[in-house]
C-alpha atoms as a PDB file:
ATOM      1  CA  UNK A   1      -2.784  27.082   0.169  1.00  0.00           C
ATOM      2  CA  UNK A   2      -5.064  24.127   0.980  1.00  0.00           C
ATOM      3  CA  UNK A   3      -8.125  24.495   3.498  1.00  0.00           C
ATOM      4  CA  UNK A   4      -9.792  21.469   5.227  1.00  0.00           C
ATOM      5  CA  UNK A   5     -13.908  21.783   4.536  1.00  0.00           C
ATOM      6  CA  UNK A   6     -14.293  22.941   8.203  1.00  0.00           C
ATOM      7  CA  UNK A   7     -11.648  25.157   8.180  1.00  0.00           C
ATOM      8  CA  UNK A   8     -13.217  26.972   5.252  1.00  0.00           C
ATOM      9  CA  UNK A   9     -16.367  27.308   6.016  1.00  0.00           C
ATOM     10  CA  UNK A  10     -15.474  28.650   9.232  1.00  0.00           C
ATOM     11  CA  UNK A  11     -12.803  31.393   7.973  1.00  0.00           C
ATOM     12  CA  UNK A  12     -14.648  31.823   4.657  1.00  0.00           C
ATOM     13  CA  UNK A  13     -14.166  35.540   4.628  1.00  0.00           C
ATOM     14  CA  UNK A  14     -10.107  35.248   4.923  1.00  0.00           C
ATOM     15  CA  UNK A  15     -10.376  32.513   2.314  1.00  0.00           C
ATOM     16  CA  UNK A  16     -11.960  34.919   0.091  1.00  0.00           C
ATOM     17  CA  UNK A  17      -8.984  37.231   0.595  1.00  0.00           C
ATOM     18  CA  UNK A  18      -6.762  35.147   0.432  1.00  0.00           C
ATOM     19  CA  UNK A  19      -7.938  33.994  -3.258  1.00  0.00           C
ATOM     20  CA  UNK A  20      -7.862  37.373  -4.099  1.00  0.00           C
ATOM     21  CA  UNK A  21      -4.472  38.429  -2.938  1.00  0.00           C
ATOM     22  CA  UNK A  22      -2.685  35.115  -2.880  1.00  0.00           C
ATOM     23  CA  UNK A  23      -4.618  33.241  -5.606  1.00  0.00           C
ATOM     24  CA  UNK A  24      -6.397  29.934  -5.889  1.00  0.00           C
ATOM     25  CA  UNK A  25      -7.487  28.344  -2.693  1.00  0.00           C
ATOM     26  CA  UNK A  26      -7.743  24.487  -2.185  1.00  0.00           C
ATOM     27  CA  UNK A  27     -10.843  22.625   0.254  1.00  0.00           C
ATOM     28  CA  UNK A  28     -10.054  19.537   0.849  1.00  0.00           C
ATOM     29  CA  UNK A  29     -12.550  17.195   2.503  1.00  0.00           C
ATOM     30  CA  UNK A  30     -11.260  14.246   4.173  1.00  0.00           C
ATOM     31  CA  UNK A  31      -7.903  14.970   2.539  1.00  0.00           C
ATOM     32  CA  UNK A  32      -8.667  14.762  -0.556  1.00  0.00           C
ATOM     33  CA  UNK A  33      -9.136  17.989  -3.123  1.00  0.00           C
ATOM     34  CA  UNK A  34     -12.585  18.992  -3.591  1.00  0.00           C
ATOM     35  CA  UNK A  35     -12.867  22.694  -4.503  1.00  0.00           C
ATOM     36  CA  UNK A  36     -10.992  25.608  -5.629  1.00  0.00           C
ATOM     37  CA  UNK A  37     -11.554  29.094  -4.466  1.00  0.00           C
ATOM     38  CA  UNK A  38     -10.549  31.598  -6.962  1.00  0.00           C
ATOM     39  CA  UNK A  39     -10.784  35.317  -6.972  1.00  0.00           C
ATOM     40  CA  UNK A  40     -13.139  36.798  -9.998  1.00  0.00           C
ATOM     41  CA  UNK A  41     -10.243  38.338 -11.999  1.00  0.00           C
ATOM     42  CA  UNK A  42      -8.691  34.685 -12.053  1.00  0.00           C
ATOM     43  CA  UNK A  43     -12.115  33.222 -13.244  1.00  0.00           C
ATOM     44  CA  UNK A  44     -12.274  35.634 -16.094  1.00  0.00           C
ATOM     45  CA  UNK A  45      -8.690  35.072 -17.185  1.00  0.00           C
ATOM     46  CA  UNK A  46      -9.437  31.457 -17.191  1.00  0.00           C
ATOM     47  CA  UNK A  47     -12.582  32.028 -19.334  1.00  0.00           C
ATOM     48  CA  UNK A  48     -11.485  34.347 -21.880  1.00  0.00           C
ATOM     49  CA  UNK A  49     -12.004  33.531 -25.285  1.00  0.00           C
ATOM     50  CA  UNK A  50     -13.996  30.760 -24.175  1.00  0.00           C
ATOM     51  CA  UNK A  51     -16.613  30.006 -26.360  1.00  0.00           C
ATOM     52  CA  UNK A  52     -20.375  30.363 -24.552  1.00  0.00           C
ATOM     53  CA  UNK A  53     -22.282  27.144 -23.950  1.00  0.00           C
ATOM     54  CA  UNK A  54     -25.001  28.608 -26.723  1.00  0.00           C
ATOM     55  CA  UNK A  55     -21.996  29.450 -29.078  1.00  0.00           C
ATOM     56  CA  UNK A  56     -21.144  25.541 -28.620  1.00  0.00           C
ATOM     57  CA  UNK A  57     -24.935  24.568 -29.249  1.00  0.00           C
ATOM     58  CA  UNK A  58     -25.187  26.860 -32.358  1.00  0.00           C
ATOM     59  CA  UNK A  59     -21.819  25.901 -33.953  1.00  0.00           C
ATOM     60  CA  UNK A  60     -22.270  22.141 -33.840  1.00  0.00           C
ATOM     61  CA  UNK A  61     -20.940  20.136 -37.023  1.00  0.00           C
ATOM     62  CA  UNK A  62     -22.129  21.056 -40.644  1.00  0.00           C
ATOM     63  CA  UNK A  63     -24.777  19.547 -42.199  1.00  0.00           C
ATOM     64  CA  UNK A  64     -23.268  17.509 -45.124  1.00  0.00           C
ATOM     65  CA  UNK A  65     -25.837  16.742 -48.114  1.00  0.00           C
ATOM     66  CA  UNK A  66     -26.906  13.059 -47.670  1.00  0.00           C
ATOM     67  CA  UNK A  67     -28.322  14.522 -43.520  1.00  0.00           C
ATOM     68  CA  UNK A  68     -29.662  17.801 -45.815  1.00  0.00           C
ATOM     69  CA  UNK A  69     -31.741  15.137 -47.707  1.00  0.00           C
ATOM     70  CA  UNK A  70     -32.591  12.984 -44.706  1.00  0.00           C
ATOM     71  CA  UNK A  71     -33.860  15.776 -43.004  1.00  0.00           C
ATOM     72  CA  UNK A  72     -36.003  17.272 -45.822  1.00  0.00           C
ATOM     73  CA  UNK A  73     -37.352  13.604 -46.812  1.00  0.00           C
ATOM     74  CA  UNK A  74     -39.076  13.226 -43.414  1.00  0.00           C
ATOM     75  CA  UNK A  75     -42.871  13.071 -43.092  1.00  0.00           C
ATOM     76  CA  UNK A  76     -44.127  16.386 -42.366  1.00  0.00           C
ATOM     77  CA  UNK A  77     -46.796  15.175 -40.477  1.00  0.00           C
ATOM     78  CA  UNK A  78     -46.627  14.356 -36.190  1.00  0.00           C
ATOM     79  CA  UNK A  79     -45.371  10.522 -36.144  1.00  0.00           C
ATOM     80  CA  UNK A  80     -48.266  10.369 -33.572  1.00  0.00           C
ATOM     81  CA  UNK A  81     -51.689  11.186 -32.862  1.00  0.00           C
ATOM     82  CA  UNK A  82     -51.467  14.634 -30.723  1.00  0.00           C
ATOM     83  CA  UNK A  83     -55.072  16.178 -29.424  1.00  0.00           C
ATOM     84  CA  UNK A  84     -54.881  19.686 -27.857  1.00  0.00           C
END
């Protein structure tokens, strides 16, 4: 079902219902679609087995030797002067 921005906000509590009964609920604002309402048990279906932004961070691309050296080449001192 689609809700018009006013429409929402002023019958937010039967929008919530109906998200949860019905499924996902569409805002529109000035016609146009600009939110979906969705009950929590649809969230978490849609984000199962989702990777974690973290998990995304800390599984980036493998280090191949040539970067390895790179990285292990660089001065170990600051590239600036840094007084504390």
């Amino acid at each position: 079902m689609e809700w018009q921005l006013q429409d929402a906000k002023n019958q937010f509590s039967k929008l919530v219902q109906k998200a949860r009964h019905e499924g996902p609920q569409i805002v529109t604002l000035r016609g146009e679609r600009t939110a979906v309402v969705l009950s929590a048990r649809d969230y978490d279906a849609l984000r199962a087995g989702r990777p974690s932004l973290v998990d995304d961070l800390l599984s980036g691309p493998a280090w191949d030797d040539a970067f390895i050296e790179a990285v292990e080449a660089r001065a170990k001192t600051p590239s600036r002067d840094v007084a504390f």
